[in-house]
C-alpha atoms as a PDB file:
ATOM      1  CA  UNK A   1    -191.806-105.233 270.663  1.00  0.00           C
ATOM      2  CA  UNK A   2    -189.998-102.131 270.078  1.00  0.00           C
ATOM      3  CA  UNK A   3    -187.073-104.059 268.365  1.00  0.00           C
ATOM      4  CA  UNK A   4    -189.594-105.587 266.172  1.00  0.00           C
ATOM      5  CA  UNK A   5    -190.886-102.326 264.994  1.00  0.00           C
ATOM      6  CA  UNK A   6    -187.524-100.960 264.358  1.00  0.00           C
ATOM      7  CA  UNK A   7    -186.943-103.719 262.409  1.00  0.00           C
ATOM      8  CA  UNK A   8    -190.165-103.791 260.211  1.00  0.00           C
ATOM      9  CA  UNK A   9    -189.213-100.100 259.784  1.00  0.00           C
ATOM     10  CA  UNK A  10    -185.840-100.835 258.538  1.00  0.00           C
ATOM     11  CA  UNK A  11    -187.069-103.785 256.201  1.00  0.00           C
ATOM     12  CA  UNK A  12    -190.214-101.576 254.595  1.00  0.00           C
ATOM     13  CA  UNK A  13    -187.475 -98.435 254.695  1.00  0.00           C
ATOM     14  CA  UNK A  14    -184.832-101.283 252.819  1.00  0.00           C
ATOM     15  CA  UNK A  15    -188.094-102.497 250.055  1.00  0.00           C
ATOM     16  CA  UNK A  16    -189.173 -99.134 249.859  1.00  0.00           C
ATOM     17  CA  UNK A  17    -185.516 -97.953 248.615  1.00  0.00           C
ATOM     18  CA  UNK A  18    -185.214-100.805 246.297  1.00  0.00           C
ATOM     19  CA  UNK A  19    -188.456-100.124 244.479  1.00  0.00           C
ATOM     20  CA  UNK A  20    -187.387 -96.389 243.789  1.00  0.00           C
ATOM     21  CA  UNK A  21    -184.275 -97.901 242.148  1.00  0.00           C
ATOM     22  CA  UNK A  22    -185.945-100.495 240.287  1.00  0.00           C
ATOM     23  CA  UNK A  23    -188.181 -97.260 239.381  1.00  0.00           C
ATOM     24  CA  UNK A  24    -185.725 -95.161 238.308  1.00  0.00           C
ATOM     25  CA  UNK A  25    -184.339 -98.081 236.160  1.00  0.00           C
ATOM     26  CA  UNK A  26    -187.454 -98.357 234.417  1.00  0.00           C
ATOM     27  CA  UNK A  27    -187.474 -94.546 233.650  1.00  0.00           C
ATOM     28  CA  UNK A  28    -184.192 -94.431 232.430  1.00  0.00           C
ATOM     29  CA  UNK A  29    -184.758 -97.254 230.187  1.00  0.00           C
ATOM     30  CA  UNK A  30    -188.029 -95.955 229.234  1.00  0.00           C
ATOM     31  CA  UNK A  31    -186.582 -92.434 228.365  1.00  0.00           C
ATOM     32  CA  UNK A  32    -183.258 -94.026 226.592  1.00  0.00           C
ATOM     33  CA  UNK A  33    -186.262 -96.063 224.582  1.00  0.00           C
ATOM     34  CA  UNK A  34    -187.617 -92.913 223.569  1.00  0.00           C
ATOM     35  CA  UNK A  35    -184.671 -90.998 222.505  1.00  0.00           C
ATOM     36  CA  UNK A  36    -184.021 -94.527 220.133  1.00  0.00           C
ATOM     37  CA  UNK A  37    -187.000 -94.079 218.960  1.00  0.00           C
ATOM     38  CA  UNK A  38    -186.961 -90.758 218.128  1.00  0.00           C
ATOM     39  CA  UNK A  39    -183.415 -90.977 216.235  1.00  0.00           C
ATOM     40  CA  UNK A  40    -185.038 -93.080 213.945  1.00  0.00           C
ATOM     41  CA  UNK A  41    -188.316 -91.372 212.841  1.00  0.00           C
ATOM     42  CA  UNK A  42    -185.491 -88.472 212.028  1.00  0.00           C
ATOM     43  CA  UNK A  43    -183.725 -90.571 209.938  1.00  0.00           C
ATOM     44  CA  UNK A  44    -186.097 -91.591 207.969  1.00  0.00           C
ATOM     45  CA  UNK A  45    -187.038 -88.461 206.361  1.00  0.00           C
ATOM     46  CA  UNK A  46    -183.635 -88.160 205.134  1.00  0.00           C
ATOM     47  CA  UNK A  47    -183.953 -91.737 203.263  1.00  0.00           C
ATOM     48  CA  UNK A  48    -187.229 -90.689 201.849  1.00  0.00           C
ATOM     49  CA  UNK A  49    -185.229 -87.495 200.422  1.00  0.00           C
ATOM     50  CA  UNK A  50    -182.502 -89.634 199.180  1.00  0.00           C
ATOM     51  CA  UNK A  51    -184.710 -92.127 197.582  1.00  0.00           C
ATOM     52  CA  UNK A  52    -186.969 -88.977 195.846  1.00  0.00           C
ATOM     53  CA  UNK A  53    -183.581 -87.701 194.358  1.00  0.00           C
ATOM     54  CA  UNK A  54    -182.851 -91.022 192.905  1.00  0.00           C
ATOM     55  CA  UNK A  55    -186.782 -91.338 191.229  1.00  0.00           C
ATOM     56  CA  UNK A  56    -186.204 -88.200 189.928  1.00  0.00           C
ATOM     57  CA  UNK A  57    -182.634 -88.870 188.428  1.00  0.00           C
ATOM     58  CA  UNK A  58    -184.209 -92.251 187.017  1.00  0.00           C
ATOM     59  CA  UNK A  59    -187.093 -92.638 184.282  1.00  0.00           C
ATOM     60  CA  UNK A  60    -190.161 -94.074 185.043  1.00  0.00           C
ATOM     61  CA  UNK A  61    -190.586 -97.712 184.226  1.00  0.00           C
ATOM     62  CA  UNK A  62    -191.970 -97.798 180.720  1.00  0.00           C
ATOM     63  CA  UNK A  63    -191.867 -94.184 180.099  1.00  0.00           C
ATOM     64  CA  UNK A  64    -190.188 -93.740 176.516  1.00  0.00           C
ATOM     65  CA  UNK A  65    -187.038 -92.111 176.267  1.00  0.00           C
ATOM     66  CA  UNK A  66    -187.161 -88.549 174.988  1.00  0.00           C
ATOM     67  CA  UNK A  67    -185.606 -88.100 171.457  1.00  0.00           C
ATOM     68  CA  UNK A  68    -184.731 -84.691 169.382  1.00  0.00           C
ATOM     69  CA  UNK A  69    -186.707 -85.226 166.038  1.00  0.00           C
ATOM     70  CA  UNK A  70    -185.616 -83.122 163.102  1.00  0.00           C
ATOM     71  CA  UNK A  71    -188.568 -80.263 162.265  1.00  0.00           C
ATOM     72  CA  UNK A  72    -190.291 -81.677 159.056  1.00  0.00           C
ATOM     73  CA  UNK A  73    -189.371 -79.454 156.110  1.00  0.00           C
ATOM     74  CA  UNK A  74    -186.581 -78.273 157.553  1.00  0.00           C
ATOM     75  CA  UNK A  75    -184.214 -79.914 154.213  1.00  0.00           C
ATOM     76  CA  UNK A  76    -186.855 -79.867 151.980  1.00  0.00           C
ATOM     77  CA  UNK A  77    -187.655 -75.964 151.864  1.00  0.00           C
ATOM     78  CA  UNK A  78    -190.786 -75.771 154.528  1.00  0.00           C
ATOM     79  CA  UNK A  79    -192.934 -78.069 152.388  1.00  0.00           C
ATOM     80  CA  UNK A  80    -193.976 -80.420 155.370  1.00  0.00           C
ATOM     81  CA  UNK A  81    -192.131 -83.094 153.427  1.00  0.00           C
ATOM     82  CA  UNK A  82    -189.080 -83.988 155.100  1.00  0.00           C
ATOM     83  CA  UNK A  83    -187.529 -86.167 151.732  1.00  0.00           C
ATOM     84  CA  UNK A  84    -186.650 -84.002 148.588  1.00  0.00           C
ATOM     85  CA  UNK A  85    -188.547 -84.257 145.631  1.00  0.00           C
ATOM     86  CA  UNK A  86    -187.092 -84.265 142.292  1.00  0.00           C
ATOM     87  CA  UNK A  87    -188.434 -82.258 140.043  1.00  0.00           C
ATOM     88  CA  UNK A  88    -190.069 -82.822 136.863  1.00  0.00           C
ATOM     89  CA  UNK A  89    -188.549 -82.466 133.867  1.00  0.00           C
ATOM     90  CA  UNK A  90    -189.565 -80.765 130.739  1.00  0.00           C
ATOM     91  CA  UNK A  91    -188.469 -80.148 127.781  1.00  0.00           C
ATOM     92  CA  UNK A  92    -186.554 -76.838 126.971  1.00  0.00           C
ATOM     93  CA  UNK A  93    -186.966 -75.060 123.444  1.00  0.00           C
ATOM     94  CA  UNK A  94    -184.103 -76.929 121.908  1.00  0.00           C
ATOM     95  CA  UNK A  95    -185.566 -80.423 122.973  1.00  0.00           C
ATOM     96  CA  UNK A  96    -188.781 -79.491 121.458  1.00  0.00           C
ATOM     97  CA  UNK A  97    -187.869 -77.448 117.960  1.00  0.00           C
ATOM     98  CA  UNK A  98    -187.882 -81.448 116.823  1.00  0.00           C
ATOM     99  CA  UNK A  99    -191.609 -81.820 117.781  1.00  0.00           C
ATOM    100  CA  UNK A 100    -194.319 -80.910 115.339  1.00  0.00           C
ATOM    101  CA  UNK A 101    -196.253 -77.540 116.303  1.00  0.00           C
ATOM    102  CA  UNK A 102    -199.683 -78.164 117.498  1.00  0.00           C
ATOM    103  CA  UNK A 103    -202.192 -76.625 114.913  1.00  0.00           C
ATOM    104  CA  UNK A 104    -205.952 -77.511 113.438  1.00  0.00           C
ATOM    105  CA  UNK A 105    -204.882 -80.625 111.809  1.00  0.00           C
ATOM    106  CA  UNK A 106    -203.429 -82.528 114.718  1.00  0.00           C
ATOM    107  CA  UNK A 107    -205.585 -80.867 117.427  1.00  0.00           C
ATOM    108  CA  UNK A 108    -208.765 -79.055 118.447  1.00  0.00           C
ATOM    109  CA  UNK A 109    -209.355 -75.682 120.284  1.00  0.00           C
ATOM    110  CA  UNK A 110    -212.308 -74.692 122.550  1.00  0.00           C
ATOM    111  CA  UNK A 111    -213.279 -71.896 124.500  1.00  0.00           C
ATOM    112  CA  UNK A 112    -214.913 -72.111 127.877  1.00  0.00           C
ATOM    113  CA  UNK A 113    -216.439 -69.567 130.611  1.00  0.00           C
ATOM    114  CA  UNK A 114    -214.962 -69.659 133.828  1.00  0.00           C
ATOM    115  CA  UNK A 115    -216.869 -68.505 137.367  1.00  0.00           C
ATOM    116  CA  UNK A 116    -213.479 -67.466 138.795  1.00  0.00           C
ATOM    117  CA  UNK A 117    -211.741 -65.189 137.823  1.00  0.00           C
ATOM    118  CA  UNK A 118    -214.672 -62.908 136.824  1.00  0.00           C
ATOM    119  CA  UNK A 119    -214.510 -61.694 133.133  1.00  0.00           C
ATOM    120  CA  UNK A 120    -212.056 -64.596 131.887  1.00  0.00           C
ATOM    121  CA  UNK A 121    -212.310 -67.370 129.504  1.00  0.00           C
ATOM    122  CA  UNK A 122    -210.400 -70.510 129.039  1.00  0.00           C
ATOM    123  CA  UNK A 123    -208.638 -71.653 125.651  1.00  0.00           C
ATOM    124  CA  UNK A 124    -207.929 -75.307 125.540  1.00  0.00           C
ATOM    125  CA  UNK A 125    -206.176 -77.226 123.205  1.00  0.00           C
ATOM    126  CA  UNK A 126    -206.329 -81.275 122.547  1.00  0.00           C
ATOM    127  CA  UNK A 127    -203.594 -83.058 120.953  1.00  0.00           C
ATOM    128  CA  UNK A 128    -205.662 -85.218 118.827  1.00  0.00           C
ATOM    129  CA  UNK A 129    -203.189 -86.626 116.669  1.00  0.00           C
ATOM    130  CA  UNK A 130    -201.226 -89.719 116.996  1.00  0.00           C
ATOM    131  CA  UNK A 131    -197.825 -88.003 117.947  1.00  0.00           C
ATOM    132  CA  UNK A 132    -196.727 -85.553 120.239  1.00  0.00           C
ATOM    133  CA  UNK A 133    -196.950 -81.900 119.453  1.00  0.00           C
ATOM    134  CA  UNK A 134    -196.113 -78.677 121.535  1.00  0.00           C
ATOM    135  CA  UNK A 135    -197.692 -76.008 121.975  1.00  0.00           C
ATOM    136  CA  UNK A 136    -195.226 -73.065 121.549  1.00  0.00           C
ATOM    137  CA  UNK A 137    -195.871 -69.266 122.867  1.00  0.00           C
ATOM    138  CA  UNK A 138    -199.278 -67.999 122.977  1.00  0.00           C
ATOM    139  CA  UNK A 139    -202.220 -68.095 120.591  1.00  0.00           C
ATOM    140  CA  UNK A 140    -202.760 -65.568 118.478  1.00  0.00           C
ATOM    141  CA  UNK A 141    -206.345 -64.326 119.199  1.00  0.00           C
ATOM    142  CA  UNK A 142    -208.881 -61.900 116.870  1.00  0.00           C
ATOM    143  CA  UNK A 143    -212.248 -61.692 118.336  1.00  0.00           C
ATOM    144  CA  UNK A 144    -214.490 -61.338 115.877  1.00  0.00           C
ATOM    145  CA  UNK A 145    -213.291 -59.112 112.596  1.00  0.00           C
ATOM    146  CA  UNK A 146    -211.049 -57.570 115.017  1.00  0.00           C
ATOM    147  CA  UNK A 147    -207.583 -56.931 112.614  1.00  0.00           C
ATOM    148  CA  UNK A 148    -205.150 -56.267 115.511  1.00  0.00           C
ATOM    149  CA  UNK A 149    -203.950 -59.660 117.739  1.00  0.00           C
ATOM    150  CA  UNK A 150    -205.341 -59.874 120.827  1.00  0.00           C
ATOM    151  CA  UNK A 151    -202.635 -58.469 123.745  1.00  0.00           C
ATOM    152  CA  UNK A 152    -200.618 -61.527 125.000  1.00  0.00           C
ATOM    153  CA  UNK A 153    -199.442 -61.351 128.846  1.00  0.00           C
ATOM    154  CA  UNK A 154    -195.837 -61.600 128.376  1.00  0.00           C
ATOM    155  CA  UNK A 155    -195.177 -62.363 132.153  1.00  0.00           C
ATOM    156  CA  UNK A 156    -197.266 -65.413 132.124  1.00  0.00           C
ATOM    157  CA  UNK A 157    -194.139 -67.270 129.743  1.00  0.00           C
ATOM    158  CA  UNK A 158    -193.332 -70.791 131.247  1.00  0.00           C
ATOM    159  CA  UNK A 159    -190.241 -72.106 132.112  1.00  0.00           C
ATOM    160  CA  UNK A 160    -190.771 -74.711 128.967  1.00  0.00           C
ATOM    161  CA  UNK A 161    -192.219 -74.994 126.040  1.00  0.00           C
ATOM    162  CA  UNK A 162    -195.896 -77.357 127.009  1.00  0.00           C
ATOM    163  CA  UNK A 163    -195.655 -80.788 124.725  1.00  0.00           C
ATOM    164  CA  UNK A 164    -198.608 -82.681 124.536  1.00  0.00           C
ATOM    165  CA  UNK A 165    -199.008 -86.587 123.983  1.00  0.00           C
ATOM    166  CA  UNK A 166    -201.964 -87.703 122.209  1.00  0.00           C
ATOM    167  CA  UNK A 167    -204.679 -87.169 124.169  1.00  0.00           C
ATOM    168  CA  UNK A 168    -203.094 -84.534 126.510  1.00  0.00           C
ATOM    169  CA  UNK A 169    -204.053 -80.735 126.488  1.00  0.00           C
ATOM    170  CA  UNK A 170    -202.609 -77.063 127.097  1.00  0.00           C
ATOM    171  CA  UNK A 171    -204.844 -74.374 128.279  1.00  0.00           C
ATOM    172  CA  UNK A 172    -204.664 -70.344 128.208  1.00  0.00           C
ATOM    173  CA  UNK A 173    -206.446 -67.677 130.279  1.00  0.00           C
ATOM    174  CA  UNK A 174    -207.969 -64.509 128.484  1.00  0.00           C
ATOM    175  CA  UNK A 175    -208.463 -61.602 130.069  1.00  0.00           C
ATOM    176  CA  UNK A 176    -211.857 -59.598 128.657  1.00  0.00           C
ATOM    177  CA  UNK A 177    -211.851 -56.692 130.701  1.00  0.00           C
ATOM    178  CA  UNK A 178    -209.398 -54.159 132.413  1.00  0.00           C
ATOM    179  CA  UNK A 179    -210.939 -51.859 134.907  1.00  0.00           C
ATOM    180  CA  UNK A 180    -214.044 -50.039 134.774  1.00  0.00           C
ATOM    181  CA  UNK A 181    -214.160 -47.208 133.224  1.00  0.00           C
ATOM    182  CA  UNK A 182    -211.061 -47.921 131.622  1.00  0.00           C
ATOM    183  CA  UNK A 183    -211.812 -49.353 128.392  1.00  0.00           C
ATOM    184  CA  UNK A 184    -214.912 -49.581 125.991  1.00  0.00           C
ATOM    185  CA  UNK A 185    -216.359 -52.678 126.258  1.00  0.00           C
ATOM    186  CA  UNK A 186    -217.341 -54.404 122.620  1.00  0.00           C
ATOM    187  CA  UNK A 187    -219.488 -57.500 122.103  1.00  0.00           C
ATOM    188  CA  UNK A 188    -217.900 -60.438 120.568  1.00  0.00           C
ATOM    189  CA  UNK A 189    -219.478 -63.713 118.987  1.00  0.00           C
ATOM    190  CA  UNK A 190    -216.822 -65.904 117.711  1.00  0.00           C
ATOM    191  CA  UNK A 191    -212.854 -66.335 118.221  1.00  0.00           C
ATOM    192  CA  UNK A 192    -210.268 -67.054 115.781  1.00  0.00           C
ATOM    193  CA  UNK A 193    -207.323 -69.050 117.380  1.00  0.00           C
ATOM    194  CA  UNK A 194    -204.282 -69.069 115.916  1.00  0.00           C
ATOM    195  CA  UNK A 195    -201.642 -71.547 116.666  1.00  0.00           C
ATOM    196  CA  UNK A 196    -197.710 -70.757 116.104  1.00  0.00           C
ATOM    197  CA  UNK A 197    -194.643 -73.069 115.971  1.00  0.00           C
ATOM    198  CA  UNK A 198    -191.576 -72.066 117.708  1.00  0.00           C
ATOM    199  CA  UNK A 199    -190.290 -69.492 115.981  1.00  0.00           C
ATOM    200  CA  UNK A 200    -193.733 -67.195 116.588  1.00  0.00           C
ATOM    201  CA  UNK A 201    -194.673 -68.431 113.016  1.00  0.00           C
ATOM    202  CA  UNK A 202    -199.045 -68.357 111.762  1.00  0.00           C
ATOM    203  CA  UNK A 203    -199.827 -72.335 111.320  1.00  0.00           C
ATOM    204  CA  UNK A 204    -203.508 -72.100 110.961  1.00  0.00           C
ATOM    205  CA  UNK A 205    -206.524 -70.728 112.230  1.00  0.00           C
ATOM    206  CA  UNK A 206    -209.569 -72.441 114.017  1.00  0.00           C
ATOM    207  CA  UNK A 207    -212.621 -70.460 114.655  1.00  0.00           C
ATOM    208  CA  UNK A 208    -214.792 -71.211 118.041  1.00  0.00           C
ATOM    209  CA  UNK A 209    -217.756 -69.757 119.218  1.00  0.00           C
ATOM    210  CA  UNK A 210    -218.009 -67.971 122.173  1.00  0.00           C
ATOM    211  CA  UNK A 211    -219.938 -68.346 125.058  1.00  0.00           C
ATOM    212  CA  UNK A 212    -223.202 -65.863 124.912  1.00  0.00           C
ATOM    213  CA  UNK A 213    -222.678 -62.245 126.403  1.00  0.00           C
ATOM    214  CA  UNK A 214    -218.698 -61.946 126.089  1.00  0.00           C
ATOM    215  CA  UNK A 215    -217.732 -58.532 125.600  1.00  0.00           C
ATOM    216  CA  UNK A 216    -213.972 -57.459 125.752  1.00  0.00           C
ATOM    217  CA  UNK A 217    -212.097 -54.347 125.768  1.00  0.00           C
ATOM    218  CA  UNK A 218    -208.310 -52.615 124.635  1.00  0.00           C
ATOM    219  CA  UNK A 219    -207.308 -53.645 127.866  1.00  0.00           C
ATOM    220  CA  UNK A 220    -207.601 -57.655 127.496  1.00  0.00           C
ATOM    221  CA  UNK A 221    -204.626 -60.214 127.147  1.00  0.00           C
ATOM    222  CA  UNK A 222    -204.407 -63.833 126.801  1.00  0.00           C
ATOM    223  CA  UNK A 223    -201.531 -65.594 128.593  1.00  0.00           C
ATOM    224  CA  UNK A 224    -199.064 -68.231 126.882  1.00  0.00           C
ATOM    225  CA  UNK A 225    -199.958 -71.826 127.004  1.00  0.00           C
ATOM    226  CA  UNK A 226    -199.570 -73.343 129.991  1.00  0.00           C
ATOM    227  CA  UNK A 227    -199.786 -77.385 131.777  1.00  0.00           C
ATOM    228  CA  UNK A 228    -202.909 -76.745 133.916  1.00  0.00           C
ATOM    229  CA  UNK A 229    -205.943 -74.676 134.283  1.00  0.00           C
ATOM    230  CA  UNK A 230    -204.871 -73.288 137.778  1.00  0.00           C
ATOM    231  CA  UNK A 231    -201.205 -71.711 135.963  1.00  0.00           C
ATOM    232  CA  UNK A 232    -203.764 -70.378 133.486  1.00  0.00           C
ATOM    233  CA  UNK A 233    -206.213 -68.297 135.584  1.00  0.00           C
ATOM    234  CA  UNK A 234    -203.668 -66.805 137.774  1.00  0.00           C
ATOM    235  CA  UNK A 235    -203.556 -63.913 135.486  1.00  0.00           C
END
């Protein structure tokens, strides 16, 4: 009986060792599991870095390229158009001493009041004839029985001399008025426009009527003829 116990003992002492080595097996596995485990989740943030370095190196799929564009204007003298324009040509006085001077019997003259600029009239002339004619200089103006010619503007003198085409007009600003308190205003009813060839020359005078309540002073000018209203009421 006593053998058999120290035997049992033994056998359960034998099992008992075996499962503390099959235990500590486990655990070692378990941990060397672990430590796998865990040198992989620290990899992987340094893939994830790698492969946000590369997106940002790379452009996005369908993403257009980025281009320099030339700033508009930039040859074509800050106009907002980048192609040149060529400009338009007229006539200089040599071209144009070989067209007739405009005057009453190929044109007409009117005389028209303007809302801007205040005190200011506008002179326009028609080509109504069936060839061109120019208009050279400025009119010559007398308002009313006036005997002296109305001031002309000598800084309002075009680049060219204006030629009109049948049908086409010239236009000229007047001036009524210098400051107040300058001059002495006088009431006018009718204009006598003179036209002039090229060499500053009387060829004709047409007499208009002007518009109701014009009054001018010394201190008035009319400007040379010019293309377009807008050239003539810059004055």
């Amino acid at each position: 009986m006593r053998t058999n116990r120290i035997r049992t003992t033994a056998l359960a002492a034998t099992a008992l060792a075996a499962a503390l080595s099959l235990t500590a097996c486990g655990g070692e596995d378990k941990a060397m599991g672990t430590k796998a485990a865990g040198s992989a989740e620290t990899a992987a943030p340094t893939a994830t870095s790698t492969d946000g370095e590369a997106q940002q190196d790379a452009p996005e799929a369908g993403a257009p390229e980025t281009q320099t564009v030339p700033t508009q204007g930039k040859h074509a003298g800050g106009n907002g158009d980048s192609r040149a324009k060529k400009p338009e040509t007229a006539p200089n006085a040599e071209a144009a001493a070989s067209i007739p001077t405009c005057t009453p019997k190929n044109s007409t003259v009117k005389v028209s009041k303007v809302s801007r600029p205040i005190n200011h009239l506008l002179l326009t002339v028609t080509n109504t004839g069936s060839k061109d004619c120019a208009a050279y200089h400025a009119p010559f103006l007398r308002f009313d029985d006036a005997q002296a010619v109305y001031p002309i503007l000598n800084d309002s003198k075009p680049q060219a001399v204006v030629v009109l085409s049948p049908g086409e007009k010239a236009y000229a600003g007047i001036g009524l008025l210098g400051q107040p308190g300058e001059g002495e205003p006088v009431r006018s009813d009718n204009l006598g426009v003179t036209m002039v060839d090229r060499n500053s020359e009387p060829k004709g005078e047409a007499t208009v009527k002007l518009p109701a309540g014009t009054y001018t002073d010394s201190l008035g000018f009319v400007t040379y003829w010019q293309s377009d209203v807008e050239t003539a009421l810059m004055y």
